[in-house]
PDB file of N, CA and C in Angstrom:
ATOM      1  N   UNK A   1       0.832  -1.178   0.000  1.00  0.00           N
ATOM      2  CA  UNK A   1       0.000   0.000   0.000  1.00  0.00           C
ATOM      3  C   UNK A   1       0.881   1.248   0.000  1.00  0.00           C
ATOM      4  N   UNK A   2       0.356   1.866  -0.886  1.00  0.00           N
ATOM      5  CA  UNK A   2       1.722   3.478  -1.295  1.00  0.00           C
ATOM      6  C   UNK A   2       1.269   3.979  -0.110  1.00  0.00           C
ATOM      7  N   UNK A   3       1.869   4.943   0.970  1.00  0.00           N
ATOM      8  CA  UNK A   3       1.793   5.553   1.811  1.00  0.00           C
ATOM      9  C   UNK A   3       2.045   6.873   1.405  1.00  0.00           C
ATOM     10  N   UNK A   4       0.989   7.665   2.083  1.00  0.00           N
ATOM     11  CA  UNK A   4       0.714   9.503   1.810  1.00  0.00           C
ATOM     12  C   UNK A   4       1.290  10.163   2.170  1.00  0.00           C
ATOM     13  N   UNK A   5       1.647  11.641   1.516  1.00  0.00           N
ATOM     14  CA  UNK A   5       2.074  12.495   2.936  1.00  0.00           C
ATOM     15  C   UNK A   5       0.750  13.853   2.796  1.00  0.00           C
ATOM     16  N   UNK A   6       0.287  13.896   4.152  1.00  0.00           N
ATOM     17  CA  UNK A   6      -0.502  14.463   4.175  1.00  0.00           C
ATOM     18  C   UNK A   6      -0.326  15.811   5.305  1.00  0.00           C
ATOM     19  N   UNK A   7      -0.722  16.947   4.846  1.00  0.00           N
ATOM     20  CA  UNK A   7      -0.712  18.666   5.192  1.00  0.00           C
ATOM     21  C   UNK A   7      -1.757  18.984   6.206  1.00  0.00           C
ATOM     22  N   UNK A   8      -1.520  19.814   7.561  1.00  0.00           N
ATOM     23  CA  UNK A   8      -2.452  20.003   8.199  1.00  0.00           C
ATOM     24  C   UNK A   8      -2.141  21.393   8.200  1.00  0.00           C
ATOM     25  N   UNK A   9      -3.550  22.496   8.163  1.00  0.00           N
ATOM     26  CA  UNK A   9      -3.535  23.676   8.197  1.00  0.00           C
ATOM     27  C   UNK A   9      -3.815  24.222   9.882  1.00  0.00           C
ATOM     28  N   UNK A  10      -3.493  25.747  10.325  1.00  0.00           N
ATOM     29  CA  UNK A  10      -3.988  26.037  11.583  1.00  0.00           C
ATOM     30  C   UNK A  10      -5.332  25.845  11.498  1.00  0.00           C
ATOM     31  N   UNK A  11      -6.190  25.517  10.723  1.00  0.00           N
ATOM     32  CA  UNK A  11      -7.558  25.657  10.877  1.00  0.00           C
ATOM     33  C   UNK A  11      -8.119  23.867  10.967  1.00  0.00           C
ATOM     34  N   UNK A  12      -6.623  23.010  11.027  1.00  0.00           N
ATOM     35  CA  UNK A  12      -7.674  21.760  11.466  1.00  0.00           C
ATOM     36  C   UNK A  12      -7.530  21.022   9.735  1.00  0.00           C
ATOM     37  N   UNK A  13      -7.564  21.958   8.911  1.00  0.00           N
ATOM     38  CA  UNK A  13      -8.031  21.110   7.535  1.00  0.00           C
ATOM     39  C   UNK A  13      -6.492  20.048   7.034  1.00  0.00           C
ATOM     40  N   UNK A  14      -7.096  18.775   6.795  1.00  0.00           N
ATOM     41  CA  UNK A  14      -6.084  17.771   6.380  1.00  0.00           C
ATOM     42  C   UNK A  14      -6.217  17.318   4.867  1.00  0.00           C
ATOM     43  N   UNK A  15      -5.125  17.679   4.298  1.00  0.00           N
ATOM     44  CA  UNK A  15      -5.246  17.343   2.524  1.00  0.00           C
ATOM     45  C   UNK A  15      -4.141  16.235   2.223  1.00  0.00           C
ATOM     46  N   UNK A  16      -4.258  15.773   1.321  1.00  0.00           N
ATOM     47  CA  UNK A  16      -3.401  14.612   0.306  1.00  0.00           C
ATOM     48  C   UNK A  16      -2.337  15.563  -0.231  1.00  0.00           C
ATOM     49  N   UNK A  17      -1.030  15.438   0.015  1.00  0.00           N
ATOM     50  CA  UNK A  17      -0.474  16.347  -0.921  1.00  0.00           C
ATOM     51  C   UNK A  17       0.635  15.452  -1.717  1.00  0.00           C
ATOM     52  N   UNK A  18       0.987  14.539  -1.128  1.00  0.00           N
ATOM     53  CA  UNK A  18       2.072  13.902  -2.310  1.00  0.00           C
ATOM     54  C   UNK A  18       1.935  11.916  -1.467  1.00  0.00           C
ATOM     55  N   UNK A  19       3.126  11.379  -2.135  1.00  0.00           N
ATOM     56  CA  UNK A  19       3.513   9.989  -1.800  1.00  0.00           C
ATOM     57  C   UNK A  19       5.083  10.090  -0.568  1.00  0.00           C
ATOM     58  N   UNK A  20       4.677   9.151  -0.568  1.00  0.00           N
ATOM     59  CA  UNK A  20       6.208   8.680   0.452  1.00  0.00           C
ATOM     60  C   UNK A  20       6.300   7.613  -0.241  1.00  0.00           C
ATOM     61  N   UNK A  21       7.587   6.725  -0.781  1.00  0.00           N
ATOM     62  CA  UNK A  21       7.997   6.266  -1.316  1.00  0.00           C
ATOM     63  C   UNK A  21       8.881   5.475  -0.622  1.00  0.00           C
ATOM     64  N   UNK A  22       9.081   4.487  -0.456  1.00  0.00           N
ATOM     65  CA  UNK A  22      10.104   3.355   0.688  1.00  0.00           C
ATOM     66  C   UNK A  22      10.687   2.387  -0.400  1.00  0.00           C
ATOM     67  N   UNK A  23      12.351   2.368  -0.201  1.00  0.00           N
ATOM     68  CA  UNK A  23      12.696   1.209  -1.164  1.00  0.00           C
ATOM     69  C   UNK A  23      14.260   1.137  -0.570  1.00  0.00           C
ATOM     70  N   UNK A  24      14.290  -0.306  -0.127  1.00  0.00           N
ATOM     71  CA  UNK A  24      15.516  -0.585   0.137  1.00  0.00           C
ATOM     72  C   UNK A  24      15.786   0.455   1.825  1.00  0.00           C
ATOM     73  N   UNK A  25      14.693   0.779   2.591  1.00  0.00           N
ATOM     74  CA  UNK A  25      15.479   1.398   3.700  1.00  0.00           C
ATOM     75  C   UNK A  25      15.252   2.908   3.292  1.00  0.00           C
ATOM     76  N   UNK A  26      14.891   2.950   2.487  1.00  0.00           N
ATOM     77  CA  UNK A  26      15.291   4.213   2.088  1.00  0.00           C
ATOM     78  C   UNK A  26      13.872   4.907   1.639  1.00  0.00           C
ATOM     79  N   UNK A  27      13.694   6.362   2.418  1.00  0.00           N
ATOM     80  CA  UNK A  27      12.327   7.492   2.216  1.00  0.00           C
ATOM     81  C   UNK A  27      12.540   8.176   1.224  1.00  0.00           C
ATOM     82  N   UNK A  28      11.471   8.682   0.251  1.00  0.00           N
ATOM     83  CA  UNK A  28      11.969   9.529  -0.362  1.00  0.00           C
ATOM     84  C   UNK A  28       9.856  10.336  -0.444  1.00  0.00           C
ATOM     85  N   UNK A  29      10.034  11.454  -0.693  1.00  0.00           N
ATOM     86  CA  UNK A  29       8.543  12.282  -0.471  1.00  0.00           C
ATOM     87  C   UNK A  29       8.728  13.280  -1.702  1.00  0.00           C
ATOM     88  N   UNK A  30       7.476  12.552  -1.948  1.00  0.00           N
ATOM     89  CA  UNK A  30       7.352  13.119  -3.511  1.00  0.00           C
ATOM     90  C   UNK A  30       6.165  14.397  -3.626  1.00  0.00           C
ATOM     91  N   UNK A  31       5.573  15.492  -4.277  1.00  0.00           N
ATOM     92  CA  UNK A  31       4.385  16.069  -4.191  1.00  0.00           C
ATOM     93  C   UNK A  31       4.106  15.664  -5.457  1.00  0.00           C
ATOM     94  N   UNK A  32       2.390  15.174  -5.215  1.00  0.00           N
ATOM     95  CA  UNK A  32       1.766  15.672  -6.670  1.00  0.00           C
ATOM     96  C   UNK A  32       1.459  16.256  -7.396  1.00  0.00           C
ATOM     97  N   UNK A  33       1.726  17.871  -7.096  1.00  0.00           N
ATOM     98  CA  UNK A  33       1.809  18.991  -7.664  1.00  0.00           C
ATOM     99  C   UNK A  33       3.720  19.526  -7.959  1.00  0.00           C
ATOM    100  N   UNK A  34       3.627  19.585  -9.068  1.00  0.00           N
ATOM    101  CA  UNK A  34       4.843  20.455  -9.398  1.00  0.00           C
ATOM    102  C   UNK A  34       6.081  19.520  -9.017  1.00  0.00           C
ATOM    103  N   UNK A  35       7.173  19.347  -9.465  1.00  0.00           N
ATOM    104  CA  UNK A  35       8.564  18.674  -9.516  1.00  0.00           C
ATOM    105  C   UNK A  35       9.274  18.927  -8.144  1.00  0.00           C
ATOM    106  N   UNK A  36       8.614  18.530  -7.527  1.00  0.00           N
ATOM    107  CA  UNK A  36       9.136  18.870  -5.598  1.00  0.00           C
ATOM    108  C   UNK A  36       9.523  17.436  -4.997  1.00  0.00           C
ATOM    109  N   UNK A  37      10.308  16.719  -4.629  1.00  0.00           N
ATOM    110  CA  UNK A  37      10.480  15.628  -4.257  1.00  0.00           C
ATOM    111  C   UNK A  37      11.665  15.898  -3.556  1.00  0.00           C
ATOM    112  N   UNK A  38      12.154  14.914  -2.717  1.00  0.00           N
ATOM    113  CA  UNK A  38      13.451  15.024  -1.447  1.00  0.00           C
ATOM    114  C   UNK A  38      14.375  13.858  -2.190  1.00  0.00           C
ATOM    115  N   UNK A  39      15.461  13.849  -2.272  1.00  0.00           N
ATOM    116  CA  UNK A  39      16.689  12.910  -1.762  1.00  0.00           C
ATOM    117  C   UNK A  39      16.234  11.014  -0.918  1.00  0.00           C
ATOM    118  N   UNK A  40      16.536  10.487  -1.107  1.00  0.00           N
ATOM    119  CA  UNK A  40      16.170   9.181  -0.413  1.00  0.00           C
ATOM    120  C   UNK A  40      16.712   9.817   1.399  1.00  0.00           C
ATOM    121  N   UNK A  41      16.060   9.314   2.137  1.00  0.00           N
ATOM    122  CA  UNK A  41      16.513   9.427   3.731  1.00  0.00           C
ATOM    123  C   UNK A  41      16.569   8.434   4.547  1.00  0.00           C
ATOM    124  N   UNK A  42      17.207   7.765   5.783  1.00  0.00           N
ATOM    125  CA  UNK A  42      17.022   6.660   6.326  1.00  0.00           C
ATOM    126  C   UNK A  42      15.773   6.913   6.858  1.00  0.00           C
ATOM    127  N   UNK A  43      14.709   7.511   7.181  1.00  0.00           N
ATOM    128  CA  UNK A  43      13.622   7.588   7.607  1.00  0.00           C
ATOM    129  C   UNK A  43      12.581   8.615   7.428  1.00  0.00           C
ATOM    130  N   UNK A  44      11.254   8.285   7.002  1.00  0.00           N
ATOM    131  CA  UNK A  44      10.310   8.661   6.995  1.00  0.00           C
ATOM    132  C   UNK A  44       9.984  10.187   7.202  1.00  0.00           C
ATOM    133  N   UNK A  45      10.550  10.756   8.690  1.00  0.00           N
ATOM    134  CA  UNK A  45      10.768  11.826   9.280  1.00  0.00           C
ATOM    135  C   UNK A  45      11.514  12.796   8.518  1.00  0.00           C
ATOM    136  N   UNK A  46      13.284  11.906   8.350  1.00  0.00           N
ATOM    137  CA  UNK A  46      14.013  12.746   7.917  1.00  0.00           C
ATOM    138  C   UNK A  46      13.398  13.398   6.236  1.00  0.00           C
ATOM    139  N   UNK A  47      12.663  12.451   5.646  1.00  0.00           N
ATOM    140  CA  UNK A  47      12.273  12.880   4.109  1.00  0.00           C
ATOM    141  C   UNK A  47      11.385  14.224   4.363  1.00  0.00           C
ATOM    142  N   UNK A  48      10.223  14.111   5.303  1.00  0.00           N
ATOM    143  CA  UNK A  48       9.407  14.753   5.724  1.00  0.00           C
ATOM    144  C   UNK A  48       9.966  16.508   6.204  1.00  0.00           C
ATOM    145  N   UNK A  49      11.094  15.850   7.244  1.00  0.00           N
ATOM    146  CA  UNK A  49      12.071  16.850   7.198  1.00  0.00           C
ATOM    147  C   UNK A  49      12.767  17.808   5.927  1.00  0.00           C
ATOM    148  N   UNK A  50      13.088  16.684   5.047  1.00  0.00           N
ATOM    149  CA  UNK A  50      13.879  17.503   3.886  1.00  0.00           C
ATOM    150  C   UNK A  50      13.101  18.711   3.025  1.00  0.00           C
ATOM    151  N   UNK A  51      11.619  17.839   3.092  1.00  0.00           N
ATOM    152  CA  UNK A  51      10.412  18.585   2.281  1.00  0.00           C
ATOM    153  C   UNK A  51       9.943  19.365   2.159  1.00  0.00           C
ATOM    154  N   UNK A  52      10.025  19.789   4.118  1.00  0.00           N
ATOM    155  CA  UNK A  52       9.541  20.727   4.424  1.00  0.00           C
ATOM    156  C   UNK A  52      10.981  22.201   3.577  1.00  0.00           C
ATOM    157  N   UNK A  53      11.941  22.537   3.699  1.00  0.00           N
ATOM    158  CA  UNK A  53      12.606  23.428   3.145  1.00  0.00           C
ATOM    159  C   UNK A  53      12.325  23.639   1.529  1.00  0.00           C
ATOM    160  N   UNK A  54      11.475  22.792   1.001  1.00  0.00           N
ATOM    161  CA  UNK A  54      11.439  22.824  -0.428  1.00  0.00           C
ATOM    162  C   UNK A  54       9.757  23.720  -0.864  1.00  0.00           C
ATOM    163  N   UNK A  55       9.146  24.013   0.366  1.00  0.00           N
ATOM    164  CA  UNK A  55       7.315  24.375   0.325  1.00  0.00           C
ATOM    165  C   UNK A  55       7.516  25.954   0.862  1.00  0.00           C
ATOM    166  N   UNK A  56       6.220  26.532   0.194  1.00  0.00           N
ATOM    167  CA  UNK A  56       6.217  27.856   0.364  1.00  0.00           C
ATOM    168  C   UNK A  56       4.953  28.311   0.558  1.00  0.00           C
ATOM    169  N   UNK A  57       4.914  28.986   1.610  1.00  0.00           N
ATOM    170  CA  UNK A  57       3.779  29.675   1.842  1.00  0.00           C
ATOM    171  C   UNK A  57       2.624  29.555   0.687  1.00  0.00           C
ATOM    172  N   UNK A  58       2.669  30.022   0.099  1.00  0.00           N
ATOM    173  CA  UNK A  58       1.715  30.532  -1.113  1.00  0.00           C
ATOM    174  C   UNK A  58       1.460  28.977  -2.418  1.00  0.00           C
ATOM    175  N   UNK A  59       2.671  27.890  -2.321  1.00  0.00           N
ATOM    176  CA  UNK A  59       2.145  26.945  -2.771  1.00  0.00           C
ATOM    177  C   UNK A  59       1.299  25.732  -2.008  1.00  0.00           C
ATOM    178  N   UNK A  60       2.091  25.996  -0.728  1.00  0.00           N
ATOM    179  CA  UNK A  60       0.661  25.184   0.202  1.00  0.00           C
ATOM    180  C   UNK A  60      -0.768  26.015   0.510  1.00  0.00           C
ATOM    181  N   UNK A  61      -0.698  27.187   0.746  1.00  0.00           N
ATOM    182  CA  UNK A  61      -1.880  27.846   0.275  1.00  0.00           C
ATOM    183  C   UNK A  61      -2.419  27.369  -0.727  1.00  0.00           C
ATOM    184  N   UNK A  62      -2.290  27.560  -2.051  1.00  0.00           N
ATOM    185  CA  UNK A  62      -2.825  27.408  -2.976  1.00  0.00           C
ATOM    186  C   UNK A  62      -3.680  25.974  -3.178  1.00  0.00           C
ATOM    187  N   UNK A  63      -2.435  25.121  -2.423  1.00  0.00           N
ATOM    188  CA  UNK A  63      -3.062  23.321  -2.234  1.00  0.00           C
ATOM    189  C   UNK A  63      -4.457  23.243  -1.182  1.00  0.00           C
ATOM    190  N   UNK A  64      -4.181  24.842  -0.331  1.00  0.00           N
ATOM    191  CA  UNK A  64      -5.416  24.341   0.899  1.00  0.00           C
ATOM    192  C   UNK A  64      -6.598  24.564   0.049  1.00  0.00           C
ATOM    193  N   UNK A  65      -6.291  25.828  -0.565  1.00  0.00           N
ATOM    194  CA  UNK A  65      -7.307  26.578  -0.999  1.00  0.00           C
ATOM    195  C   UNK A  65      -8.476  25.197  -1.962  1.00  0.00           C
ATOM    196  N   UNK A  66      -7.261  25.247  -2.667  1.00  0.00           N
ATOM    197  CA  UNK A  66      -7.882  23.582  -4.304  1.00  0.00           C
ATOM    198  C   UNK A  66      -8.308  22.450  -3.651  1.00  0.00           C
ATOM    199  N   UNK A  67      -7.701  21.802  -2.900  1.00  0.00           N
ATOM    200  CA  UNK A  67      -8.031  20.340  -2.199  1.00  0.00           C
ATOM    201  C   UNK A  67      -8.856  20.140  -1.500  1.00  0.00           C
ATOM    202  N   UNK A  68      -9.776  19.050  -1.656  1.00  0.00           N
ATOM    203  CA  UNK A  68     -10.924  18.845  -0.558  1.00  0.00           C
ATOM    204  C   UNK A  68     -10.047  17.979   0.531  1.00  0.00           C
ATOM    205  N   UNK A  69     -10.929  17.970   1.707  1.00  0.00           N
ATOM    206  CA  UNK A  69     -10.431  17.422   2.822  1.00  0.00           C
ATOM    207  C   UNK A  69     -10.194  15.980   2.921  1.00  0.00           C
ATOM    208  N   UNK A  70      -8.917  15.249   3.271  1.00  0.00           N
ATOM    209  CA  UNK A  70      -8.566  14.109   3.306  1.00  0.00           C
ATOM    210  C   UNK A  70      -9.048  13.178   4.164  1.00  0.00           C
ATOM    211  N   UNK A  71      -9.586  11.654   3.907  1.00  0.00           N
ATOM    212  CA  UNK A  71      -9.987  11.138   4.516  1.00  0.00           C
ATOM    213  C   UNK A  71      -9.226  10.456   5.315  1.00  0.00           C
ATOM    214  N   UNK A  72      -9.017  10.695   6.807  1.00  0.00           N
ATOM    215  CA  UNK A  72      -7.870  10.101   7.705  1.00  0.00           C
ATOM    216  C   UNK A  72      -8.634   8.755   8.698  1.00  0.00           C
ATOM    217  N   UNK A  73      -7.683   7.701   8.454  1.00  0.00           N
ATOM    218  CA  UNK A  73      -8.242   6.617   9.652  1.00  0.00           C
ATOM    219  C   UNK A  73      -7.028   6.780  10.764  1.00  0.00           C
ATOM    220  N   UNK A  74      -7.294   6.675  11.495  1.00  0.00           N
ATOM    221  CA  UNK A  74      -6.442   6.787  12.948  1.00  0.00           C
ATOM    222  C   UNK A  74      -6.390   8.222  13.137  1.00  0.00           C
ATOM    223  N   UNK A  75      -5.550   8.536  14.041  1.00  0.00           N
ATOM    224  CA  UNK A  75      -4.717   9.382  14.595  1.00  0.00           C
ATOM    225  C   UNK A  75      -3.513  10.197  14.211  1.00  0.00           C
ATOM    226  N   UNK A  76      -3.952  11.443  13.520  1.00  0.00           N
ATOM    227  CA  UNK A  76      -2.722  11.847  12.828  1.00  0.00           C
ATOM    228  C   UNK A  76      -0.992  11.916  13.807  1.00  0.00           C
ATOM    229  N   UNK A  77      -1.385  11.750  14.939  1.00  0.00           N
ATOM    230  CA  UNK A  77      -0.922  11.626  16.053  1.00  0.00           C
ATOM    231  C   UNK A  77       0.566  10.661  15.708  1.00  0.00           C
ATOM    232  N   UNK A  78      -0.094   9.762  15.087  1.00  0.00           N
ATOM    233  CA  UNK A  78       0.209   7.789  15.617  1.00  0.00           C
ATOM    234  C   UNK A  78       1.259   8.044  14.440  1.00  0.00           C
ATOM    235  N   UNK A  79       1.294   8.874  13.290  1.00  0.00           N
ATOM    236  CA  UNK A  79       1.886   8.713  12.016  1.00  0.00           C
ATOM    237  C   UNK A  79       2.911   9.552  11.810  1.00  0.00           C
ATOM    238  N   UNK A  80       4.633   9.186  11.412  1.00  0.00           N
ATOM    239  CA  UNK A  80       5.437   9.626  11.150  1.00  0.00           C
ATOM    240  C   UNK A  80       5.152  11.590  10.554  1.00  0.00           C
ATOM    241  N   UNK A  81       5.608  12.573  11.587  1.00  0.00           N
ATOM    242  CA  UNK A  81       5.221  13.917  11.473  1.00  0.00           C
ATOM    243  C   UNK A  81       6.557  14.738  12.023  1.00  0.00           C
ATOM    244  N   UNK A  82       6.161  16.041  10.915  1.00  0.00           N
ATOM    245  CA  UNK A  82       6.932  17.471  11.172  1.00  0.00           C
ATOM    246  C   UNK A  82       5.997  18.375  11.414  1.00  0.00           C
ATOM    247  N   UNK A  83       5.857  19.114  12.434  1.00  0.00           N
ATOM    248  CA  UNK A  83       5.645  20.427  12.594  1.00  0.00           C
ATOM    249  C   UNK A  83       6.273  21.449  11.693  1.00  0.00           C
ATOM    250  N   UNK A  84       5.475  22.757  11.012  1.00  0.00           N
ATOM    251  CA  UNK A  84       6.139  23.709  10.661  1.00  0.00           C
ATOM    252  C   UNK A  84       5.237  24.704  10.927  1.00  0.00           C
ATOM    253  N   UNK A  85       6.179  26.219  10.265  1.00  0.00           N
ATOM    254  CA  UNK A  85       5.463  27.629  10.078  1.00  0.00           C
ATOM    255  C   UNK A  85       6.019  28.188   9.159  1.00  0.00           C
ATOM    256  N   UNK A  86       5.169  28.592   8.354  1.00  0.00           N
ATOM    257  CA  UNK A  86       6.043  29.751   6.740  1.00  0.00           C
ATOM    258  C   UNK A  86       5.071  30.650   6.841  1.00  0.00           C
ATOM    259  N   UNK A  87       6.286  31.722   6.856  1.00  0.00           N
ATOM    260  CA  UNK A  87       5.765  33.192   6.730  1.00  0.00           C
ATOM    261  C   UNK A  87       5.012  33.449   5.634  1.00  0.00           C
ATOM    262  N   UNK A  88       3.902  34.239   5.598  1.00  0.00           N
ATOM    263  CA  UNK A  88       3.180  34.401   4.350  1.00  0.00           C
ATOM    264  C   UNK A  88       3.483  35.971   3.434  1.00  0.00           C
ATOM    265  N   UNK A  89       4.670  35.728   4.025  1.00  0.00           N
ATOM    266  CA  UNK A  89       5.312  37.080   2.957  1.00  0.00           C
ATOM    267  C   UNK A  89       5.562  37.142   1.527  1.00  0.00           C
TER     268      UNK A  89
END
C-alpha cells in the first residue's frame, strides 16, 4: 500500500499532498503537484524533514485553498510527522 504524505492547516483542515515512497530502507517524499520531491533518507521523518525546506507559503496555500479534505483513519498523532510555520510574505 503506497503511503501519503498528508498537510495540516492552523484551521484543522487535512489534505493529500504527495507519496512517500520506501525502497531498500530508504524514504523519499514526492508532491503531486509540481517537480518537488526530497533525496532518499534513512527515515520517513528525515524525508518529511527535507520537504519541508522545499514548500512555500503561497504553494501550500494554494493546495489548501484547491483540495478537498482528506480522509484520515487513525490518529494523525500515531503517524510519522513534522511540525512547521512559513511566513506568508
Amino acid at each position: 500500500m503506497e503511503q501519503r504524505v498528508l498537510a495540516q492547516n492552523v484551521d484543522g483542515k487535512v489534505i493529500d499532498i504527495g507519496a512517500m515512497e520506501a525502497n531498500n530502507g530508504q524514504f523519499c517524499a514526492r508532491m503531486d503537484s509540481g517537480d518537488i520531491a526530497t533525496e532518499p533518507k534513512r527515515s520517513a521523518e528525515l524525508a518529511l524533514k527535507a520537504l519541508v525546506g522545499q514548500l512555500s507559503f503561497d504553494y501550500l496555500d494554494g493546495l489548501f485553498t484547491s483540495e478537498r479534505e482528506a480522509e484520515v483513519s487513525g490518529r494523525l498523532q500515531d503517524y510519522p510527522g513534522v511540525e512547521f510555520e512559513l511566513d506568508d510574505l
